[in-house]
N, C-alpha and C. Protein backbone atom coordinates (compact mmCIF):
# COMPACT_ATOMS: atom_id res chain seq x y z
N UNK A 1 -4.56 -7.79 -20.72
CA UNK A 1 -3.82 -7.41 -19.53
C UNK A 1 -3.44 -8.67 -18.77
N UNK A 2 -2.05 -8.65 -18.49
CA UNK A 2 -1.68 -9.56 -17.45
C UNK A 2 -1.66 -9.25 -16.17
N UNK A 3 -1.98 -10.23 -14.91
CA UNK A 3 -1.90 -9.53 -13.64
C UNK A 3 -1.36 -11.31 -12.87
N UNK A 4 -0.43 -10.79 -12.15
CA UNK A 4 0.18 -11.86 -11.26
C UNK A 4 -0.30 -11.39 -9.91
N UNK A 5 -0.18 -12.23 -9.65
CA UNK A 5 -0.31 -12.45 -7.79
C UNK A 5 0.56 -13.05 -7.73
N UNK A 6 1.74 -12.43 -6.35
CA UNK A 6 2.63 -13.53 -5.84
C UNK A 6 2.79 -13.03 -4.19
N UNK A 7 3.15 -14.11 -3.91
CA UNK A 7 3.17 -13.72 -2.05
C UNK A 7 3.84 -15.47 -1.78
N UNK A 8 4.26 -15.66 -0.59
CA UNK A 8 4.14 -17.08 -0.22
C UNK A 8 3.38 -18.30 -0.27
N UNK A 9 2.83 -19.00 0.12
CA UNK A 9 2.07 -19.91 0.35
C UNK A 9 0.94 -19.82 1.58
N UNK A 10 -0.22 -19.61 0.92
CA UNK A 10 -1.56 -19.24 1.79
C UNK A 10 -1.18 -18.02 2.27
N UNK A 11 -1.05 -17.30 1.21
CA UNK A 11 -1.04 -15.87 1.63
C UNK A 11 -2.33 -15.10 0.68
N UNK A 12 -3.17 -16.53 0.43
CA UNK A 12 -4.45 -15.75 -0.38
C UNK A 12 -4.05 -15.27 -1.84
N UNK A 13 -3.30 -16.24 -2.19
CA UNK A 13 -3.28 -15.20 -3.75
C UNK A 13 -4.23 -16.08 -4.95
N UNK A 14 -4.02 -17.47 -4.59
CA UNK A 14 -5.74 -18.67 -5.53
C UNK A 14 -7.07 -17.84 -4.84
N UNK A 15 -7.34 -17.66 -3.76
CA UNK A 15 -8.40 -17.13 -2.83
C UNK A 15 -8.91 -16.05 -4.18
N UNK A 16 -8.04 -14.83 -4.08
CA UNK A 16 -7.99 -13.70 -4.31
C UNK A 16 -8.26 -13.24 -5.95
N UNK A 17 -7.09 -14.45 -6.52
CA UNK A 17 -7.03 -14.32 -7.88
C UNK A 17 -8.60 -14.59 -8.72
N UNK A 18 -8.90 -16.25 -7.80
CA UNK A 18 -10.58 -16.56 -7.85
C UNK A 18 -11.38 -15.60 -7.89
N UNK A 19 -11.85 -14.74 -7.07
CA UNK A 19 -12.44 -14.12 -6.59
C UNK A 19 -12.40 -12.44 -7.25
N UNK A 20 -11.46 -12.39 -8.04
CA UNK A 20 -10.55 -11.11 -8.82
C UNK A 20 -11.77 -12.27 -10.50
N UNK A 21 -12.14 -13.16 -10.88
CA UNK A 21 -12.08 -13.79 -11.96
C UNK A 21 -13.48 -13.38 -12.14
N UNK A 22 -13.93 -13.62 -10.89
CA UNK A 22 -15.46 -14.17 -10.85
C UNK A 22 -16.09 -12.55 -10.92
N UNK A 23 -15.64 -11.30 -10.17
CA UNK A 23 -15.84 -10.10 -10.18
C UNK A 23 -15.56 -9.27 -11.55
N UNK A 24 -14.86 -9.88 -12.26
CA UNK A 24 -14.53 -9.40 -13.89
C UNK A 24 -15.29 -9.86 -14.45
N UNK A 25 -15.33 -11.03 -14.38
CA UNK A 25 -16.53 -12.21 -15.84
C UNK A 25 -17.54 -11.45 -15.53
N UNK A 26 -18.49 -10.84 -13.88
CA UNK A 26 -19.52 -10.52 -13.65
C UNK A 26 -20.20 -9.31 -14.21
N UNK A 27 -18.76 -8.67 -14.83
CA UNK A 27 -18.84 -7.06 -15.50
C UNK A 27 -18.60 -7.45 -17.19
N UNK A 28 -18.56 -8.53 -17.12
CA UNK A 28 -18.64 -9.03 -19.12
C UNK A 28 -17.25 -8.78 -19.68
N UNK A 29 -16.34 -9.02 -18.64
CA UNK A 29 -15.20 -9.20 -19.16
C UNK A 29 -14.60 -10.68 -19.56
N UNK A 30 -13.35 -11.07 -20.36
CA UNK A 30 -12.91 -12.20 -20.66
C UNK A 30 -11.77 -12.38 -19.38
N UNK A 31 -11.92 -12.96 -19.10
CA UNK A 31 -11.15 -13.75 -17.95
C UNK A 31 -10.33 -15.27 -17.90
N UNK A 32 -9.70 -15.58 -17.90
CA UNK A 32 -8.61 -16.51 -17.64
C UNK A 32 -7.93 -16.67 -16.34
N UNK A 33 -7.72 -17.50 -15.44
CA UNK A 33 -7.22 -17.98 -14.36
C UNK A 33 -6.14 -19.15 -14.78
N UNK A 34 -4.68 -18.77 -14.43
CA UNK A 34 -3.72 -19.89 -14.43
C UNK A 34 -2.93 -19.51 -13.53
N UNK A 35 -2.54 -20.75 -13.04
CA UNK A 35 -1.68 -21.54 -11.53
C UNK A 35 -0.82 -21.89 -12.19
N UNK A 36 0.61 -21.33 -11.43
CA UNK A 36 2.03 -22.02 -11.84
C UNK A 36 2.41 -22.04 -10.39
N UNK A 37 3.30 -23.44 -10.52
CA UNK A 37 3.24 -24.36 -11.43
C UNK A 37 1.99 -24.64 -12.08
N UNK A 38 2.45 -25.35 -13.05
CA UNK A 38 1.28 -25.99 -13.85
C UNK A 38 1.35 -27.57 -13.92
N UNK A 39 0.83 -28.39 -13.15
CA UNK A 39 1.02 -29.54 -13.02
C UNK A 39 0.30 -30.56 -13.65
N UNK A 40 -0.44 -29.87 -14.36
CA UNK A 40 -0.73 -30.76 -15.77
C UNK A 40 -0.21 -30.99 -16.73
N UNK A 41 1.18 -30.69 -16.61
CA UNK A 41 2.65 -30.81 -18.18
C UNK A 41 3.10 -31.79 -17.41
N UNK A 42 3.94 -32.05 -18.15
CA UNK A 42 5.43 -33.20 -17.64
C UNK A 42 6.32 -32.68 -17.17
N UNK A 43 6.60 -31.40 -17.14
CA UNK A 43 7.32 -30.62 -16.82
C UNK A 43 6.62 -30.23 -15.40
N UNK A 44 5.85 -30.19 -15.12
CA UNK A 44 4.93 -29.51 -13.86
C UNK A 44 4.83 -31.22 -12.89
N UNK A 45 4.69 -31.89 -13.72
CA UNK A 45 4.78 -33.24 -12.81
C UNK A 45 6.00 -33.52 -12.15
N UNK A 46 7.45 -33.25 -12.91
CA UNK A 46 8.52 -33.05 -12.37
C UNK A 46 8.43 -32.47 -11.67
N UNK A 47 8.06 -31.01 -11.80
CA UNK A 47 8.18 -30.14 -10.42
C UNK A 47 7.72 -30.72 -9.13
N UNK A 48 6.36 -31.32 -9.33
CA UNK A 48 5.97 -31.91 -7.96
C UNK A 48 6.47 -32.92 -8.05
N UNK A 49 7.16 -34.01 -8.21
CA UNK A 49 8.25 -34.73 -7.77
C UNK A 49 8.79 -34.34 -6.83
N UNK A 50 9.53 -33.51 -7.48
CA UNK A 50 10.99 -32.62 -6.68
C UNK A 50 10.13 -31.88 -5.38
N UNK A 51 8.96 -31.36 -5.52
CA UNK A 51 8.66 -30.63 -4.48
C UNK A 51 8.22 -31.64 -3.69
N UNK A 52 8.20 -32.68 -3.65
CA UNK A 52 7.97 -33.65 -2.68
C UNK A 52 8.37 -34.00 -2.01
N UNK A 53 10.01 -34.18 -2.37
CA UNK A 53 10.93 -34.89 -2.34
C UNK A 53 11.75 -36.04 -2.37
N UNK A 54 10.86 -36.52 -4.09
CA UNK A 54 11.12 -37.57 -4.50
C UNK A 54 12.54 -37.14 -5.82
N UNK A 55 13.05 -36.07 -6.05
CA UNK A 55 13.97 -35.80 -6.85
C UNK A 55 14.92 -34.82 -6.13
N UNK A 56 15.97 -34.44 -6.08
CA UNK A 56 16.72 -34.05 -5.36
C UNK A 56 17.80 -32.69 -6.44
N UNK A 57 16.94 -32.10 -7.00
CA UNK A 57 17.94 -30.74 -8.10
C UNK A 57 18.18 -29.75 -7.27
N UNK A 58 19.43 -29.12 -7.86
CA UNK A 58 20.08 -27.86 -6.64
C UNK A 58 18.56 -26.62 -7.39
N UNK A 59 18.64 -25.59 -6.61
CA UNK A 59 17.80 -24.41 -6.71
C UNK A 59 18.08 -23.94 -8.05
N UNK A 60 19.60 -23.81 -9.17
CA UNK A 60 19.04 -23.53 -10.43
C UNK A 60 18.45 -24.90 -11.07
N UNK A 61 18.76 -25.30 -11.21
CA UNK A 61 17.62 -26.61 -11.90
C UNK A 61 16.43 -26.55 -11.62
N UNK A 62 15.89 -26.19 -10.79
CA UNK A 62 14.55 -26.02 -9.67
C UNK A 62 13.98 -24.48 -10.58
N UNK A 63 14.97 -23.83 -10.82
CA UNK A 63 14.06 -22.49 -11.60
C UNK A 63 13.90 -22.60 -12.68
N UNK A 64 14.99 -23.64 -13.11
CA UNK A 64 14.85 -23.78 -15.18
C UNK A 64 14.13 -24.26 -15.23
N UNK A 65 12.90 -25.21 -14.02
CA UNK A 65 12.12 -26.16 -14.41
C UNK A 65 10.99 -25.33 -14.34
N UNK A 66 10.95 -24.42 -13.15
CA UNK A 66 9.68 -23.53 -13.13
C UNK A 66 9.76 -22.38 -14.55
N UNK A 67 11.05 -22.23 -14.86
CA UNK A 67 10.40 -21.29 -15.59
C UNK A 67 10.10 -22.05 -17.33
N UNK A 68 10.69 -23.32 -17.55
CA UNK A 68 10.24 -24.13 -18.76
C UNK A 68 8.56 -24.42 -18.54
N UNK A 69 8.18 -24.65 -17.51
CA UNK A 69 6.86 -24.70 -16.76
C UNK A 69 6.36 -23.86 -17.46
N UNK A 70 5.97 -22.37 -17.27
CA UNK A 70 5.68 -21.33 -17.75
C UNK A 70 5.70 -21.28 -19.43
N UNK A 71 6.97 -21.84 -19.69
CA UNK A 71 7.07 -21.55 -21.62
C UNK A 71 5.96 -22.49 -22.32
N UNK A 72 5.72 -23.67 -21.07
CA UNK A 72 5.39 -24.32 -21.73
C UNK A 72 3.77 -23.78 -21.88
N UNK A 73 2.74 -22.45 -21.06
CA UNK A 73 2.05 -21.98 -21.87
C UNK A 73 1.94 -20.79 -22.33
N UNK A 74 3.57 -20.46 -22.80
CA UNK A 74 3.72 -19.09 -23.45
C UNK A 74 2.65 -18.60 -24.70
N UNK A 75 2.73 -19.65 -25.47
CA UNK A 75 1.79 -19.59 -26.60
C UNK A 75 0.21 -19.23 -26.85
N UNK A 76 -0.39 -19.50 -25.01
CA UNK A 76 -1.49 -19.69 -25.06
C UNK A 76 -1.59 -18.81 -24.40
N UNK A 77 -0.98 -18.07 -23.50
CA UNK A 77 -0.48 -16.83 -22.90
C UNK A 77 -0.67 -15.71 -23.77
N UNK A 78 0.17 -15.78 -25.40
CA UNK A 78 -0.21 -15.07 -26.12
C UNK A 78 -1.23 -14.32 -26.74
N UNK A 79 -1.78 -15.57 -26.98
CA UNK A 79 -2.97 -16.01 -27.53
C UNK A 79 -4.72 -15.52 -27.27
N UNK A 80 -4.22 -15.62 -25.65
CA UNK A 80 -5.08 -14.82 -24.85
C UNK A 80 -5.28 -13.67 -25.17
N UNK A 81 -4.16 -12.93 -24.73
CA UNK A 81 -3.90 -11.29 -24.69
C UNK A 81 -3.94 -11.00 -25.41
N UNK A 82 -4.01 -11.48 -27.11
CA UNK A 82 -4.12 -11.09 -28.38
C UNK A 82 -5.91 -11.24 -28.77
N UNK A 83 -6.14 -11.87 -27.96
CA UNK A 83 -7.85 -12.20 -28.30
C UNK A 83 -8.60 -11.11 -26.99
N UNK A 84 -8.15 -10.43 -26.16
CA UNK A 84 -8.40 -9.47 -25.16
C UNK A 84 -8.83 -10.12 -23.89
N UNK A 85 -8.29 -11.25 -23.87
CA UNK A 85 -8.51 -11.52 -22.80
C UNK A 85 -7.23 -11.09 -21.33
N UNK A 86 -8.14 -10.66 -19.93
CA UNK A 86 -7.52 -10.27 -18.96
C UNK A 86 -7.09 -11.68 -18.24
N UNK A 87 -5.82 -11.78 -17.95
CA UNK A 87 -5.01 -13.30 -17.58
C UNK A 87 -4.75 -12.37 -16.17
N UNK A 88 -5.32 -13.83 -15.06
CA UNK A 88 -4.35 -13.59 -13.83
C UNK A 88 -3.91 -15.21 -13.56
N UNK A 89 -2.50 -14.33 -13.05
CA UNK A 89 -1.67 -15.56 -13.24
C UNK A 89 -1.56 -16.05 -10.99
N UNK A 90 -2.08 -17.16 -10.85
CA UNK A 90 -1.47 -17.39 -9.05
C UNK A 90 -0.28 -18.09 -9.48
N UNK A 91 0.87 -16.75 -9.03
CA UNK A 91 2.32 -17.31 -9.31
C UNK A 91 2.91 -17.29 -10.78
N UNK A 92 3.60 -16.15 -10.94
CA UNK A 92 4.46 -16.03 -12.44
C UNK A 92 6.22 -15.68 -12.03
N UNK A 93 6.13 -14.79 -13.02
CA UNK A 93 7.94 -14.59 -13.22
C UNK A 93 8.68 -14.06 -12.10
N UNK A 94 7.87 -13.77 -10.82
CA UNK A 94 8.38 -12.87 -9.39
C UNK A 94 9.07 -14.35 -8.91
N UNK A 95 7.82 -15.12 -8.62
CA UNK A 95 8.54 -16.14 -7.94
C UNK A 95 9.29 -16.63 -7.80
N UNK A 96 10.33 -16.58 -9.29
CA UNK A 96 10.95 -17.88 -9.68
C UNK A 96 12.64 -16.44 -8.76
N UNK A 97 12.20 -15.39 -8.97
CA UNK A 97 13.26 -14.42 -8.61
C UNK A 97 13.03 -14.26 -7.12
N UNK A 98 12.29 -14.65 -6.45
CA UNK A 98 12.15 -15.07 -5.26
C UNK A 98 12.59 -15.94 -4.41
N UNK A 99 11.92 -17.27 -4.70
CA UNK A 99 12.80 -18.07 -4.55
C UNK A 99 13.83 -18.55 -4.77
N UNK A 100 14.70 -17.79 -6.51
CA UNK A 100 16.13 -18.22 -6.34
C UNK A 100 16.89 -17.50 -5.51
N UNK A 101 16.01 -16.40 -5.05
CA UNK A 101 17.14 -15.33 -4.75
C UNK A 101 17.46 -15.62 -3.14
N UNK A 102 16.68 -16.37 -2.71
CA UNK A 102 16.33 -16.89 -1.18
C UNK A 102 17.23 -17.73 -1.46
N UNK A 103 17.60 -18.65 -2.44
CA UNK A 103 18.66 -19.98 -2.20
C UNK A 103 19.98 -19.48 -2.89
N UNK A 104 20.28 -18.32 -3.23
CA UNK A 104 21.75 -17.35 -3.22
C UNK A 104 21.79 -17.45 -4.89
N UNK A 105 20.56 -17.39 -5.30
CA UNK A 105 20.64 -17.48 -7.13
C UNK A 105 20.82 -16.32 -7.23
N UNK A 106 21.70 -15.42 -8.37
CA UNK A 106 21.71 -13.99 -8.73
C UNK A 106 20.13 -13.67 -9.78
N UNK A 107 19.77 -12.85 -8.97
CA UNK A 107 18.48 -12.18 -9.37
C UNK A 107 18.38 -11.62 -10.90
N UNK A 108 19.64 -11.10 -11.05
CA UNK A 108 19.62 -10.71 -12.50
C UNK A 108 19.78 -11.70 -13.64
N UNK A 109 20.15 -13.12 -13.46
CA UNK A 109 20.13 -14.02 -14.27
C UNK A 109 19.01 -14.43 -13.88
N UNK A 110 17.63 -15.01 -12.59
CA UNK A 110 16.72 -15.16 -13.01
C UNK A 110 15.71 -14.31 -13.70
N UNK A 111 16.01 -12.93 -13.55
CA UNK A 111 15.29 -12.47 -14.58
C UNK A 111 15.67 -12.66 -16.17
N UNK A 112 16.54 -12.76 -16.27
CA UNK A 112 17.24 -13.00 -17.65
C UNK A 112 16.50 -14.34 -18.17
N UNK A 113 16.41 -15.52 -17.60
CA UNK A 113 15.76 -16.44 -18.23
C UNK A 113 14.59 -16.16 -18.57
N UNK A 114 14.07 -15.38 -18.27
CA UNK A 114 12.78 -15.49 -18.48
C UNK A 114 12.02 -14.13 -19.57
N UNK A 115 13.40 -13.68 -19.75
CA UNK A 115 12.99 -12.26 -20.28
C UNK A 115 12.20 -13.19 -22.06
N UNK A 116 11.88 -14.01 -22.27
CA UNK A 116 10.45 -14.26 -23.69
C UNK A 116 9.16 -14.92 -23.19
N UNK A 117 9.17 -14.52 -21.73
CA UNK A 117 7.53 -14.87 -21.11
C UNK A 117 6.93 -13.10 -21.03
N UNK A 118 5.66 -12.98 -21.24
CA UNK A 118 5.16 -11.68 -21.06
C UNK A 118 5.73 -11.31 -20.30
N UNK A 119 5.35 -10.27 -19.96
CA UNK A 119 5.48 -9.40 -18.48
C UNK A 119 4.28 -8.73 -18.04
N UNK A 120 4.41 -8.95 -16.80
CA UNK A 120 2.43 -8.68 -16.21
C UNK A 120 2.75 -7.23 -16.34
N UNK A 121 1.50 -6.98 -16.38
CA UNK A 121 0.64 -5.71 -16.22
C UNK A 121 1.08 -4.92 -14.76
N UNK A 122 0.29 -5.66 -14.25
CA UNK A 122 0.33 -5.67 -12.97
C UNK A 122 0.72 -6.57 -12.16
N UNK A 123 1.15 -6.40 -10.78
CA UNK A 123 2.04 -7.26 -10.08
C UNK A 123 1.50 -6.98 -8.50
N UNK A 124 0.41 -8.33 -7.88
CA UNK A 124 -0.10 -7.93 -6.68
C UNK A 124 0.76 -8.90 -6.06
N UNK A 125 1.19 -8.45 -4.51
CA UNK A 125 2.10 -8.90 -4.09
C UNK A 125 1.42 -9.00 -2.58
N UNK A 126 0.94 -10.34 -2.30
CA UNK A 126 -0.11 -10.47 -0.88
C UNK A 126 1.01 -10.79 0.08
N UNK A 127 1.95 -9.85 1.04
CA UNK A 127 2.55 -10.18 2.04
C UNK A 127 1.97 -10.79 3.51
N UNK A 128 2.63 -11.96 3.90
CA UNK A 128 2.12 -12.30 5.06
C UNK A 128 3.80 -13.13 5.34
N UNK A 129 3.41 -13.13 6.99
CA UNK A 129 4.85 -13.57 7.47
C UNK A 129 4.56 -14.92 7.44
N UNK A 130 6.29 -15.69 7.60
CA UNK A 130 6.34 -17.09 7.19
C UNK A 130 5.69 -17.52 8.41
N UNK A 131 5.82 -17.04 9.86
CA UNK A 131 4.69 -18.19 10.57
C UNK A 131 2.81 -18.20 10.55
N UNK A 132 2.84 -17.28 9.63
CA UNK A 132 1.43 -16.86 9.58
C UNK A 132 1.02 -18.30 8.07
N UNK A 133 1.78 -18.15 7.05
CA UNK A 133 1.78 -19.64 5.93
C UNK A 133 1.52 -20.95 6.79
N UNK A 134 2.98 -20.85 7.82
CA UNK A 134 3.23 -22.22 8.50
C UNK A 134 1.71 -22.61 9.23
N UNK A 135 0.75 -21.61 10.12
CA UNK A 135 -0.42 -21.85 10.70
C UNK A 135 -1.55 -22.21 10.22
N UNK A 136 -1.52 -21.77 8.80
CA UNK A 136 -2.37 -21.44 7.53
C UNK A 136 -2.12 -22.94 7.42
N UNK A 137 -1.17 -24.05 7.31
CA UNK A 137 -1.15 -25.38 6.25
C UNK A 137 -0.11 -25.59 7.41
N UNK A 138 -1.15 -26.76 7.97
CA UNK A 138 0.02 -26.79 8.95
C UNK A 138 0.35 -28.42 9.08
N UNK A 139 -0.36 -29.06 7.77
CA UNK A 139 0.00 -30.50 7.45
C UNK A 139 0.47 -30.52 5.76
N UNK A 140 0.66 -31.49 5.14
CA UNK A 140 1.38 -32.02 3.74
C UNK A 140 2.06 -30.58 3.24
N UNK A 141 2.79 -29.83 3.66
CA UNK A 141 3.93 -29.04 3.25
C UNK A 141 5.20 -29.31 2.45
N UNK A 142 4.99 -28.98 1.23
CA UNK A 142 6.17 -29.20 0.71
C UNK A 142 7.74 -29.02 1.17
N UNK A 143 8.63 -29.11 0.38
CA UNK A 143 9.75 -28.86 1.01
C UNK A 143 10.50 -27.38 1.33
N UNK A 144 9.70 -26.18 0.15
CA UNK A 144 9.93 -25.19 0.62
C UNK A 144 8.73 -24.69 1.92
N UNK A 145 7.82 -24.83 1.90
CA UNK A 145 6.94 -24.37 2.97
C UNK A 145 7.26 -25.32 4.20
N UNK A 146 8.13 -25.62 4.53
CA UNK A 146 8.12 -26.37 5.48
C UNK A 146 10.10 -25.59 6.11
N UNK A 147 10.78 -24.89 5.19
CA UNK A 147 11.58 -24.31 5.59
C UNK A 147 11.11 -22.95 5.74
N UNK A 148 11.13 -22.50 7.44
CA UNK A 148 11.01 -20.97 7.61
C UNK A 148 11.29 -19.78 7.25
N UNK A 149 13.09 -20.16 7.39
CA UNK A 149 13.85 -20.03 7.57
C UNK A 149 14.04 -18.98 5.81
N UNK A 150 13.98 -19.90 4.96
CA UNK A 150 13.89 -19.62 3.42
C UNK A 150 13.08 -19.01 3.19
N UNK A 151 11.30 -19.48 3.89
CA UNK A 151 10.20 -18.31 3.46
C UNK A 151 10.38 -16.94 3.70
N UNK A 152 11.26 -16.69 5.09
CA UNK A 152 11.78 -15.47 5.57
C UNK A 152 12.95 -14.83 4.08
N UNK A 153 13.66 -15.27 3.85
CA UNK A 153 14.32 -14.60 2.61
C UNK A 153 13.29 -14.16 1.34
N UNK A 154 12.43 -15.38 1.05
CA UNK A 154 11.62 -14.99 -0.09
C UNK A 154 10.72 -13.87 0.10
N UNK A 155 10.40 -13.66 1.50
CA UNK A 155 9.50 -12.54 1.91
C UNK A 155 10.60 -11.14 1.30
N UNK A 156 11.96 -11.25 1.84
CA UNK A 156 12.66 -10.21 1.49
C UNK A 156 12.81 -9.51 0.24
N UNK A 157 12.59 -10.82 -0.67
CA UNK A 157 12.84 -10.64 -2.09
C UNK A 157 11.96 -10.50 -2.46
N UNK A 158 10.17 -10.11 -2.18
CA UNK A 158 9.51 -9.76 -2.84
C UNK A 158 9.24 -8.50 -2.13
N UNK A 159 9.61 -7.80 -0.63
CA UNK A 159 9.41 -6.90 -0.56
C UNK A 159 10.06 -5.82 -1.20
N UNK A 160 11.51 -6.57 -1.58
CA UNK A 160 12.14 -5.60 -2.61
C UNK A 160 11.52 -5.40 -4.15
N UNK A 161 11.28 -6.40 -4.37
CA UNK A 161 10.72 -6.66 -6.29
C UNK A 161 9.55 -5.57 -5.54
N UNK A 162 8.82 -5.64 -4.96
CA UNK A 162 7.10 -4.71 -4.95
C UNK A 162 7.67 -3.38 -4.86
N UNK A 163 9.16 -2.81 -4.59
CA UNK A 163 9.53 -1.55 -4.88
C UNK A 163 9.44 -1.27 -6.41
N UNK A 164 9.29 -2.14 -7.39
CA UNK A 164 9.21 -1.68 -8.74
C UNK A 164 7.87 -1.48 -9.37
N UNK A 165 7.99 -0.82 -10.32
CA UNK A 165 7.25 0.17 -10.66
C UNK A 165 5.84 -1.03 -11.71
N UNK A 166 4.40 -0.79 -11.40
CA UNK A 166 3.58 -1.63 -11.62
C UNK A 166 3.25 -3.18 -10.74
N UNK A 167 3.56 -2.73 -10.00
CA UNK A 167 3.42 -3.56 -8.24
C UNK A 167 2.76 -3.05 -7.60
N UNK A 168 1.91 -3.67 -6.94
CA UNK A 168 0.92 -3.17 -5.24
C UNK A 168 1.34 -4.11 -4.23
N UNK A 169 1.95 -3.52 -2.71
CA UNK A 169 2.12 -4.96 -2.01
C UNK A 169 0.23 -4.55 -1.45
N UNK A 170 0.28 -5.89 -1.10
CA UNK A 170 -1.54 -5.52 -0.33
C UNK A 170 -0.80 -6.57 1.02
N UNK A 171 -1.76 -5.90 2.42
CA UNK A 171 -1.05 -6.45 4.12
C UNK A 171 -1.85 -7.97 3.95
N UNK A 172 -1.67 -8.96 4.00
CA UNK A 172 -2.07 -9.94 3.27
C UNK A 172 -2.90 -10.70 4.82
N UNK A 173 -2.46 -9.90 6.37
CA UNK A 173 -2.93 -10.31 7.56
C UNK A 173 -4.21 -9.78 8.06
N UNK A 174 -4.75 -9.18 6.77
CA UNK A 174 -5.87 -8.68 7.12
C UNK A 174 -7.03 -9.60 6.55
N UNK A 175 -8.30 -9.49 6.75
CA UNK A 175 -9.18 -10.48 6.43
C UNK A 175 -9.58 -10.49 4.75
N UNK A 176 -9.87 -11.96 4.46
CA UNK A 176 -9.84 -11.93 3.11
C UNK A 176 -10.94 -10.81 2.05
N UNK A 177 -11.86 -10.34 3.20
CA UNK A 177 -12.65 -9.60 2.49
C UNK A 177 -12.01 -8.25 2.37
N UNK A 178 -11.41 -8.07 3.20
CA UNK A 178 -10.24 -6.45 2.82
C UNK A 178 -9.19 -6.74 2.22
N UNK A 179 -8.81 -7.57 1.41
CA UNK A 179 -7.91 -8.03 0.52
C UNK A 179 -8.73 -8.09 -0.70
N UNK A 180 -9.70 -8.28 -0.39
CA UNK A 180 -10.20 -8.09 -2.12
C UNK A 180 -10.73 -6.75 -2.00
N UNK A 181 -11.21 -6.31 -1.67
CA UNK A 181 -11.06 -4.61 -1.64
C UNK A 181 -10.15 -4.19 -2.15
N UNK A 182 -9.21 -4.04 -1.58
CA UNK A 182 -7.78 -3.82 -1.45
C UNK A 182 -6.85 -3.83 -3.46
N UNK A 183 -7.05 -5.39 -3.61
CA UNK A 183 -7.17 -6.23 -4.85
C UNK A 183 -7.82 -5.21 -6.11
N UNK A 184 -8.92 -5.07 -5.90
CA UNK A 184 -10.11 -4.55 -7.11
C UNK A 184 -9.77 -3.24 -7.00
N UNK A 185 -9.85 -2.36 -6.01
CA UNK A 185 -9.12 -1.02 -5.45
C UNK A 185 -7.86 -0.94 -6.91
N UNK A 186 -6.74 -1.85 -6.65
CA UNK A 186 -5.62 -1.58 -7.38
C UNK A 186 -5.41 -2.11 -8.95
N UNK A 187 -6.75 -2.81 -9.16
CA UNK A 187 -6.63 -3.40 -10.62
C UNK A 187 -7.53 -2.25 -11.28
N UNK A 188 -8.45 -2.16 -10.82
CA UNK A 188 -9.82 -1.11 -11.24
C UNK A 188 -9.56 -0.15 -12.45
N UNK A 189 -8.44 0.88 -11.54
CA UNK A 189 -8.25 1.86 -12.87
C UNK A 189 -7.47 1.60 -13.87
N UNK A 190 -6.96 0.03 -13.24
CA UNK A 190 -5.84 0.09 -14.54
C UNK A 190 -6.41 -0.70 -15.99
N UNK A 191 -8.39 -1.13 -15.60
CA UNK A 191 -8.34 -1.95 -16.56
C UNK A 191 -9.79 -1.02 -17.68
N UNK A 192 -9.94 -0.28 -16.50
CA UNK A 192 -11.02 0.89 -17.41
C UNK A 192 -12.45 0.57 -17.25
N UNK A 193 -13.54 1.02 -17.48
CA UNK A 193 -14.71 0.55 -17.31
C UNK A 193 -14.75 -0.20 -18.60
N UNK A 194 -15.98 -1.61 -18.18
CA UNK A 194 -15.95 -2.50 -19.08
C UNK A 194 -16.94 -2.53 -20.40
């Protein structure tokens, strides 16, 4: 089973996903935790370049990179889920339709790139508003967390994506211990007793 978490930045979805890892392994399940970006490729080092703002690519270049990011552990992605292991991903294929869709990318071509990466299982979607991120990290902000303005669109675009079907949004302003409630609540039945 795949399960993404996506929401903004410090909207608890590493917190959550952690904490989603450690509560599975504890029931003798196989577990996997991966962060995208992935900034242990060359491809993920680029990304933080650019998210620095030491490289300067328009917003599609910026998604071909996140989503080559991703291919680059399609294989092991596989690999997993073929050996039974449960993968949660902080940050997969929502994002990249998130954030292009916030910088006027057509949504249906970022899904299109990406249509030979899995597709999660499940899709937790931790909403919190952009000045609630901004308070959360309120020093070394990249270049998208540091525009409001944009986090406010990406919020839009995932409140729409969490209208589809195998999505939970969870209120992401509530305390982290009712978010994992919340979290385990919506993965629970979908993964069966262990």
């Amino acid at each position: 089973m795949l399960i993404a978490f996506e929401g903004l930045d410090q909207s608890g979805k590493e917190t959550q996903a952690q904490q989603l890892r450690e509560k599975l392994r504890g029931s003798g399940r196989k577990v996997r935790l991966l962060s995208f970006p992935d900034y242990g490729t060359s491809i993920g080092e680029e990304i933080a370049r650019a998210l620095g703002g030491e490289r300067d690519y328009g917003p599609d270049v910026m998604q071909l990179l996140f989503v080559a990011n991703r291919h680059e552990r399609r294989e092991a992605i596989a690999e997993w889920l073929a050996g039974g292991h449960i993968l949660l991903c902080d940050r997969y294929r929502a994002s990249s339709v998130a954030y292009g869709e916030a910088q006027g990318l057509d949504p249906a071509w970022l899904e299109d790139i990406q249509r030979f990466l899995p597709i999660p299982d499940l899709t937790i979607y931790i909403d919190i508003a952009p000045d609630t991120a901004a308070k959360r990290k309120a020093h070394d902000r990249d270049r998208y967390e540091r525009d409001l303005a944009l986090l406010g669109r990406v919020r839009q675009s995932y409140q729409r994506q969490a209208r589809q079907p195998n999505w939970v949004l969870i209120e992401g302003e509530q305390s982290k211990e009712q978010i994992a409630v919340d979290v385990y609540a919506a993965v629970a039945p979908r993964i069966g007793p262990a």
